[in-house]
C-alpha atoms as a PDB file:
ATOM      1  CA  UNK A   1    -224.041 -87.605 -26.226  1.00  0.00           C
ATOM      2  CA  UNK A   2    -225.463 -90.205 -23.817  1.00  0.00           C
ATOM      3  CA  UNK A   3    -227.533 -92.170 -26.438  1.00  0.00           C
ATOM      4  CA  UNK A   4    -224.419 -91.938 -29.017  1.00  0.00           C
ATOM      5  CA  UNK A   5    -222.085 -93.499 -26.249  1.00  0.00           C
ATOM      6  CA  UNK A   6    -224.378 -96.164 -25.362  1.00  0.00           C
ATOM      7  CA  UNK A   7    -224.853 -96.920 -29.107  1.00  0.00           C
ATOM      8  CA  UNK A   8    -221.067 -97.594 -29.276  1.00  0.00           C
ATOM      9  CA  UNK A   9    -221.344 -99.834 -26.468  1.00  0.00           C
ATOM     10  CA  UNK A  10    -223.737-101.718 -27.824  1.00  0.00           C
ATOM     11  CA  UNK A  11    -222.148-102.483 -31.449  1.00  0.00           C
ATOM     12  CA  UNK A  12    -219.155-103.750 -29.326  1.00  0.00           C
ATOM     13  CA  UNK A  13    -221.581-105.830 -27.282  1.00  0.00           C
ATOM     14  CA  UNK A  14    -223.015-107.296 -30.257  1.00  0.00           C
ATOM     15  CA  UNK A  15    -219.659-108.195 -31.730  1.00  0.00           C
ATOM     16  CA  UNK A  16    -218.638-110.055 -28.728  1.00  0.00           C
ATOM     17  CA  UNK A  17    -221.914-111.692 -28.551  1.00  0.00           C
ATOM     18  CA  UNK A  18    -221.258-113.418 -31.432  1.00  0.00           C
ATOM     19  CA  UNK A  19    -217.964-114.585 -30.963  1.00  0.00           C
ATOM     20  CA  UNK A  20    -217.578-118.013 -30.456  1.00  0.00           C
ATOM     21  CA  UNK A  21    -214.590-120.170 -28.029  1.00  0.00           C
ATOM     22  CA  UNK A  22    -213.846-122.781 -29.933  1.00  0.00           C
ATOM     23  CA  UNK A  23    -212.336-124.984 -26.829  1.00  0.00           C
ATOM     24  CA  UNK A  24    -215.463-126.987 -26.729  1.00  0.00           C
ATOM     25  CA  UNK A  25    -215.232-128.168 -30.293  1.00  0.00           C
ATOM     26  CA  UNK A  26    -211.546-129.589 -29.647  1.00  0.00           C
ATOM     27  CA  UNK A  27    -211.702-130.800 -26.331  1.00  0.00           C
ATOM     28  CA  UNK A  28    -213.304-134.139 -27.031  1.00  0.00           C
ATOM     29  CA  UNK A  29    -209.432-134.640 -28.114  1.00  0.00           C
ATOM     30  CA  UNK A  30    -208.253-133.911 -24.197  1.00  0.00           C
ATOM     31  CA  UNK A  31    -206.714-135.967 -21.806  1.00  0.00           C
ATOM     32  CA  UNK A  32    -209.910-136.447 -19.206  1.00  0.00           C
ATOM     33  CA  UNK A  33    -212.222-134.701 -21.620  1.00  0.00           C
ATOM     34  CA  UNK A  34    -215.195-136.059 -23.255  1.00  0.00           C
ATOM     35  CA  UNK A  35    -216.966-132.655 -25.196  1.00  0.00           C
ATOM     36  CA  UNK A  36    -218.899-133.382 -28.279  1.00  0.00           C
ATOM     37  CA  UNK A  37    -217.435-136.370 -29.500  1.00  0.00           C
ATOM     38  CA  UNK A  38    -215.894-134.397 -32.752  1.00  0.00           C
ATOM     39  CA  UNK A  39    -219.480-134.208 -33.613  1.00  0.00           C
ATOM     40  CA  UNK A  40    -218.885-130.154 -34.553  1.00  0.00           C
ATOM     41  CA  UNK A  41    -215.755-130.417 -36.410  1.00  0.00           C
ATOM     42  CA  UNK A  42    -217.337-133.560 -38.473  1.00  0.00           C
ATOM     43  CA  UNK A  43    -219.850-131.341 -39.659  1.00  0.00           C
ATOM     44  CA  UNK A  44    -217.434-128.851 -41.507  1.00  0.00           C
ATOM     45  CA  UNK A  45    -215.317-131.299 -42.375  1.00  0.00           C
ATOM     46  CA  UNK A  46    -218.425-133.605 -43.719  1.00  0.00           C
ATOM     47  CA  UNK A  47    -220.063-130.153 -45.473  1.00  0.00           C
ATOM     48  CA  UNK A  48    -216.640-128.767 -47.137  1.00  0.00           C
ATOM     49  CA  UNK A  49    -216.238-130.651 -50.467  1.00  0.00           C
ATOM     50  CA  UNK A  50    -218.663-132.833 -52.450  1.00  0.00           C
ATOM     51  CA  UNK A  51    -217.803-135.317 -54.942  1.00  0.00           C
ATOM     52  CA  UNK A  52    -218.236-134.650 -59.102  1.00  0.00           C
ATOM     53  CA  UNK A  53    -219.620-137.404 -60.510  1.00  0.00           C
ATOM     54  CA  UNK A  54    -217.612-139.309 -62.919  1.00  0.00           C
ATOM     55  CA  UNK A  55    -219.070-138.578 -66.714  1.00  0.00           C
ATOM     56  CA  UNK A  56    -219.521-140.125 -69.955  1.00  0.00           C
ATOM     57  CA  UNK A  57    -216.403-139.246 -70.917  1.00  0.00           C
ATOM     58  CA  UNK A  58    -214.026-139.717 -68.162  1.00  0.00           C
ATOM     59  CA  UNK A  59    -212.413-142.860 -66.971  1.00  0.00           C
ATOM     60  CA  UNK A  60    -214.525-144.646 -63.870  1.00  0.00           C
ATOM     61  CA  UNK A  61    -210.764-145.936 -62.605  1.00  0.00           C
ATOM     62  CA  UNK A  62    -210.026-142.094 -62.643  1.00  0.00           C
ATOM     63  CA  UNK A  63    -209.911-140.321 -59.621  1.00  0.00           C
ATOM     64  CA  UNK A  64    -213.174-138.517 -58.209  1.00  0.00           C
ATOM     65  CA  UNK A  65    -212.954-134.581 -58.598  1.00  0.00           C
ATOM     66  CA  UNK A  66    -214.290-132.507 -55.595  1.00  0.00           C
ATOM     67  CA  UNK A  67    -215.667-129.005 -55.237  1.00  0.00           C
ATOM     68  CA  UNK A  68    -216.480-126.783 -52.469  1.00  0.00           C
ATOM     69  CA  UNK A  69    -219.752-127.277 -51.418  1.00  0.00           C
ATOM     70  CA  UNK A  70    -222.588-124.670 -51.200  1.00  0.00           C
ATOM     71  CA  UNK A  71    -221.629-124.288 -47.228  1.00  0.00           C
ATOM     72  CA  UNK A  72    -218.609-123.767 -47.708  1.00  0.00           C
ATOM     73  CA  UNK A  73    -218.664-121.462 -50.685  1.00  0.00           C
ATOM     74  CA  UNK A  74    -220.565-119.176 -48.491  1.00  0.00           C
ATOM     75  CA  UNK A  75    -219.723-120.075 -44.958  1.00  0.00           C
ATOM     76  CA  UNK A  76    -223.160-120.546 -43.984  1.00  0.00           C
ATOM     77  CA  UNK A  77    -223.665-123.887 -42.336  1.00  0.00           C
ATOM     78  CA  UNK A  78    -226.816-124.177 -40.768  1.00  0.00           C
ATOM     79  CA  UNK A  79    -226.237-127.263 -39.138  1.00  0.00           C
ATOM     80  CA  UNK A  80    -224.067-125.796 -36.263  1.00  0.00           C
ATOM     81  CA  UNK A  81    -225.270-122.673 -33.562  1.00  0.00           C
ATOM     82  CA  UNK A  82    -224.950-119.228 -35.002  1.00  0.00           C
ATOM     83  CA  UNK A  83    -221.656-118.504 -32.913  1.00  0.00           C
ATOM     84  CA  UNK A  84    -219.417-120.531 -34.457  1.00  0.00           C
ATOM     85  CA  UNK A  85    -221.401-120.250 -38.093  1.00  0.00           C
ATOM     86  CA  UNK A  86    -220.576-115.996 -37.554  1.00  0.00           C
ATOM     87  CA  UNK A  87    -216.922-117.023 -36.941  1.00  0.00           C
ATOM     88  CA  UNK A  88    -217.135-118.970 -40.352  1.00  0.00           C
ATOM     89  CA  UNK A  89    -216.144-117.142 -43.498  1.00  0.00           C
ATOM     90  CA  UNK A  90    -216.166-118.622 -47.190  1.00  0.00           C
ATOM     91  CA  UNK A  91    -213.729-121.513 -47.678  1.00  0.00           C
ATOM     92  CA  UNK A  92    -210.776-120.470 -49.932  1.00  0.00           C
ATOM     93  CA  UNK A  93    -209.643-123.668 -52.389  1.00  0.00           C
ATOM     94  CA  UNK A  94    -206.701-124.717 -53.103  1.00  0.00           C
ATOM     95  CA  UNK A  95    -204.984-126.941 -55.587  1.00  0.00           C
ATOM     96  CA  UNK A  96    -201.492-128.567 -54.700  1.00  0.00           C
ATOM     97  CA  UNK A  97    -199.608-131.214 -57.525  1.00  0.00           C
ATOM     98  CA  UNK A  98    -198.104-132.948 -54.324  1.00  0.00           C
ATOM     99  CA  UNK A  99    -199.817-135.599 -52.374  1.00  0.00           C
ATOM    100  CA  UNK A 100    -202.753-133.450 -50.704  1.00  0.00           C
ATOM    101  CA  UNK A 101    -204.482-132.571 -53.977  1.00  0.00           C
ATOM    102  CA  UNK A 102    -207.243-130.127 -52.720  1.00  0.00           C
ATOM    103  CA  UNK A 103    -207.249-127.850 -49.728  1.00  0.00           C
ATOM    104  CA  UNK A 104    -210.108-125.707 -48.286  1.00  0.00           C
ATOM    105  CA  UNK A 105    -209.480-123.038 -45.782  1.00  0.00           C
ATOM    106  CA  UNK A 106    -211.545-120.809 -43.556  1.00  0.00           C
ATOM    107  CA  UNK A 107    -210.816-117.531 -42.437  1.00  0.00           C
ATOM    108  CA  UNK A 108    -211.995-116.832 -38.862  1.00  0.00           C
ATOM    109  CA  UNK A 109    -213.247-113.717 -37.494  1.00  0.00           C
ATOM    110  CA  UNK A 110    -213.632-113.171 -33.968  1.00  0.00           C
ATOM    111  CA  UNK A 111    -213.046-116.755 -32.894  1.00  0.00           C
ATOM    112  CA  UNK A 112    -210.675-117.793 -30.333  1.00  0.00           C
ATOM    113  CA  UNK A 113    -209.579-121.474 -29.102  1.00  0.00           C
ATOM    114  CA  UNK A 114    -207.883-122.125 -25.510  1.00  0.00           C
ATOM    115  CA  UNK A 115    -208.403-118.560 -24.791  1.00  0.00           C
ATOM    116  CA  UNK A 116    -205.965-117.242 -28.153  1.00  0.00           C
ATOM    117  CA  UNK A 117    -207.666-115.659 -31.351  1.00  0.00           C
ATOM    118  CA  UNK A 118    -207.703-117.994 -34.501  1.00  0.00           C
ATOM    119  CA  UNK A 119    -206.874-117.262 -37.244  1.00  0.00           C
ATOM    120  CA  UNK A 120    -208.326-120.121 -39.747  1.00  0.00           C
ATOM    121  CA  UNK A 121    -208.968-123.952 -40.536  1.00  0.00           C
ATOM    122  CA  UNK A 122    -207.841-126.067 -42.608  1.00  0.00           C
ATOM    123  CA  UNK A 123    -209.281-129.613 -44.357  1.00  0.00           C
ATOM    124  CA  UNK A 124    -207.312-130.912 -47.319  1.00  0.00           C
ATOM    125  CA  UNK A 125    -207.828-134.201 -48.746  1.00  0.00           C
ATOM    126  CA  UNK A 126    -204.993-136.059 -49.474  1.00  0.00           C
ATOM    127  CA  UNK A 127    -204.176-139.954 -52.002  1.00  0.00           C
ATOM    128  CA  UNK A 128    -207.483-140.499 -53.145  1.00  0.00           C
ATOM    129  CA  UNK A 129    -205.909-143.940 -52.447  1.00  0.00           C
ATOM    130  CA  UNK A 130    -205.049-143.585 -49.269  1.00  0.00           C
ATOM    131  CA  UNK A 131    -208.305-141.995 -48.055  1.00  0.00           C
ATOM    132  CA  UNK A 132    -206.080-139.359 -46.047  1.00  0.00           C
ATOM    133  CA  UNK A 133    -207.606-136.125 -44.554  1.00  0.00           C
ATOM    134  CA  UNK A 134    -206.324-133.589 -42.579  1.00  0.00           C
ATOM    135  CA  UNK A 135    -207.715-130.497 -40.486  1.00  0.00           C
ATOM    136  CA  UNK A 136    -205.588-127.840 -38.573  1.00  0.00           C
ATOM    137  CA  UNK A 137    -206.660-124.518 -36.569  1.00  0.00           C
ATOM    138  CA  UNK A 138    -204.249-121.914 -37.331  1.00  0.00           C
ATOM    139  CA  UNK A 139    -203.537-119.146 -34.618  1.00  0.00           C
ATOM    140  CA  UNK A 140    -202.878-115.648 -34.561  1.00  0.00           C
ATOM    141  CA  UNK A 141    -199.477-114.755 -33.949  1.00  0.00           C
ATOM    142  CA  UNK A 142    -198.685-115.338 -30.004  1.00  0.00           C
ATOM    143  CA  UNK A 143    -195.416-115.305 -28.133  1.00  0.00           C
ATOM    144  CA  UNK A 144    -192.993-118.022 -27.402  1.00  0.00           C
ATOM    145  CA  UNK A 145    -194.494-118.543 -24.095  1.00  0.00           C
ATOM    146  CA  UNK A 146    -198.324-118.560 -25.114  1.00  0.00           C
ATOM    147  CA  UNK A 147    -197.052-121.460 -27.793  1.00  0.00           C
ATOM    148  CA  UNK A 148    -194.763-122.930 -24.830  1.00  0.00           C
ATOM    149  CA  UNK A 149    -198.045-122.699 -22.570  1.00  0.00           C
ATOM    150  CA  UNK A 150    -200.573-124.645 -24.847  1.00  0.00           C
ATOM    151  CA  UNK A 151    -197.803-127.522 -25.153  1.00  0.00           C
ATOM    152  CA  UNK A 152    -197.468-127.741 -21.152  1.00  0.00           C
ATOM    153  CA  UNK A 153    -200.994-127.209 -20.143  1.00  0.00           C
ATOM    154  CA  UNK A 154    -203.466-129.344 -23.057  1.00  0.00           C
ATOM    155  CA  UNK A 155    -202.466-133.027 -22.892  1.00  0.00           C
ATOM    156  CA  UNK A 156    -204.050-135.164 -25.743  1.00  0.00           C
ATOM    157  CA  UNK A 157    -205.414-137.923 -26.116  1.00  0.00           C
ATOM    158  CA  UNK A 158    -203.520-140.839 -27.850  1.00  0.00           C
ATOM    159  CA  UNK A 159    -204.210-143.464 -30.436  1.00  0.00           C
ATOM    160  CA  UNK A 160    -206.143-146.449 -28.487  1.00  0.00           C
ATOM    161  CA  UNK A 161    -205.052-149.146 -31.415  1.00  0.00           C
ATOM    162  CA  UNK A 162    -202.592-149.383 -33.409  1.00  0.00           C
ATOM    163  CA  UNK A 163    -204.008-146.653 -36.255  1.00  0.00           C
ATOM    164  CA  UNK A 164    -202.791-144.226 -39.250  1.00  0.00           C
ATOM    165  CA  UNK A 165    -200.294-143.079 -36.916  1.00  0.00           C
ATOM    166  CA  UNK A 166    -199.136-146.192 -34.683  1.00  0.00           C
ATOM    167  CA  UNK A 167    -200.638-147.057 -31.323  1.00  0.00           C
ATOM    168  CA  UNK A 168    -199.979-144.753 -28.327  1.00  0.00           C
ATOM    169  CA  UNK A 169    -199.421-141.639 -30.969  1.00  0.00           C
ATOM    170  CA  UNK A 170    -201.519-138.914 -29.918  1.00  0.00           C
ATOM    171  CA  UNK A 171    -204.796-137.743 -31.735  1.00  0.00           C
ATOM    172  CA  UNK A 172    -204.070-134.178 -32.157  1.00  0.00           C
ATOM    173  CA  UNK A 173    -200.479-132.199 -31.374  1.00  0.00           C
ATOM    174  CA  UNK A 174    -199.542-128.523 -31.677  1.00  0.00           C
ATOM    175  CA  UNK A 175    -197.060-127.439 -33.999  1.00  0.00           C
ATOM    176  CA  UNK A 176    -195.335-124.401 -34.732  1.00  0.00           C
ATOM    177  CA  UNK A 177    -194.225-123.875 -38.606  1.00  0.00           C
ATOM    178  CA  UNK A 178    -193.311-120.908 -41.299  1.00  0.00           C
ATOM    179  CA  UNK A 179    -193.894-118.462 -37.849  1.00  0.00           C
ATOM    180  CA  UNK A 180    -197.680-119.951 -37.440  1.00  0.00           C
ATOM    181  CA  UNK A 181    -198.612-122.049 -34.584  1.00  0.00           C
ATOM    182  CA  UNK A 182    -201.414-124.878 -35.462  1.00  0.00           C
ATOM    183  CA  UNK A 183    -203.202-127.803 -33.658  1.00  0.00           C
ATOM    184  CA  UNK A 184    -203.298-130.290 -35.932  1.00  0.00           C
ATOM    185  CA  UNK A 185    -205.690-133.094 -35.508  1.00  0.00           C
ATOM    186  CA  UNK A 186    -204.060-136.738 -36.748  1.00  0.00           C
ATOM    187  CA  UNK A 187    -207.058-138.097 -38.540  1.00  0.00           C
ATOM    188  CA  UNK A 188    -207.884-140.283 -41.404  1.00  0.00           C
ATOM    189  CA  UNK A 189    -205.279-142.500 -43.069  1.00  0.00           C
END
């Protein structure tokens, strides 16, 4: 009975040891915060899609076609420390006929950012033209005053020039749509 308790415990433990907080990765983005310098969140972003070269056959004024990369298909990036990369599961693709033409998202497990589960992210290219990107962390359902309680508490950073989004804008902001609270990062224009 002992051994069989203890063997409970530790599955749970192990769980939990792999579980990652994901406040380091964003807080580069903070008000009196320097973290990593977006250096984690480049690497998905840089390892999600890669480019299909133009053929014979199609136009080279045509825009490029992307894919999911290997990564991404499978969730495994080595490039980052196994507890985020266990929080990582395959990318799901997705195909809009608006502006943002190709969206990848991951399903978290586990994961949890400012101390509130995740739930995925989100990087979608947008106008080839335009070069625009986007990436959002999507939470698990919270209450009004967990949502009210992120705005109050995490101050971002804003825009030092005048960038995409205007000078003084700030560089990430959360935002609460269809029922779904996000922190979307304002990047690439």
């Amino acid at each position: 009975m002992k051994s069989c308790i203890l063997f409970i415990i530790g599955i749970g433990l192990t769980n939990n040891l792999y579980a990652a907080d994901w406040t380091a990765a964003f807080s580069y983005l903070e008000q009196g915060k320097k973290g990593d310098d977006g250096k984690l969140l480049d690497s998905i972003m840089e390892n999600t899609f890669e480019q299909i070269t133009n053929t014979k056959n199609q136009n080279p004024d045509t825009q490029p076609i992307y894919k999911l990369s290997k990564m991404a298909r499978t969730g495994k990036f080595n490039n980052i420390s196994i507890a985020y990369r266990n929080d990582m599961l395959p990318a799901k693709v997705y195909y809009n006929k608006d502006d943002t033409y190709l969206m990848a998202v991951y399903p978290l497990k586990n994961a949890t950012l400012y101390g509130l589960p995740l739930q995925s992210f989100s990087y979608y290219l947008g106008c080839d033209e335009c070069d625009y990107v986007g990436f959002y962390a999507t939470f698990k359902p919270m209450s009004k005053q967990q949502y009210l309680n992120l705005q109050k508490t995490i101050k971002f950073k804003n825009e030092e020039e005048d960038g995409c989004l205007g000078e003084n804008q700030p560089l990430a902001s959360f935002e609460q749509r269809n029922g779904r609270v996000h922190l979307s990062l304002n990047i690439g224009c």
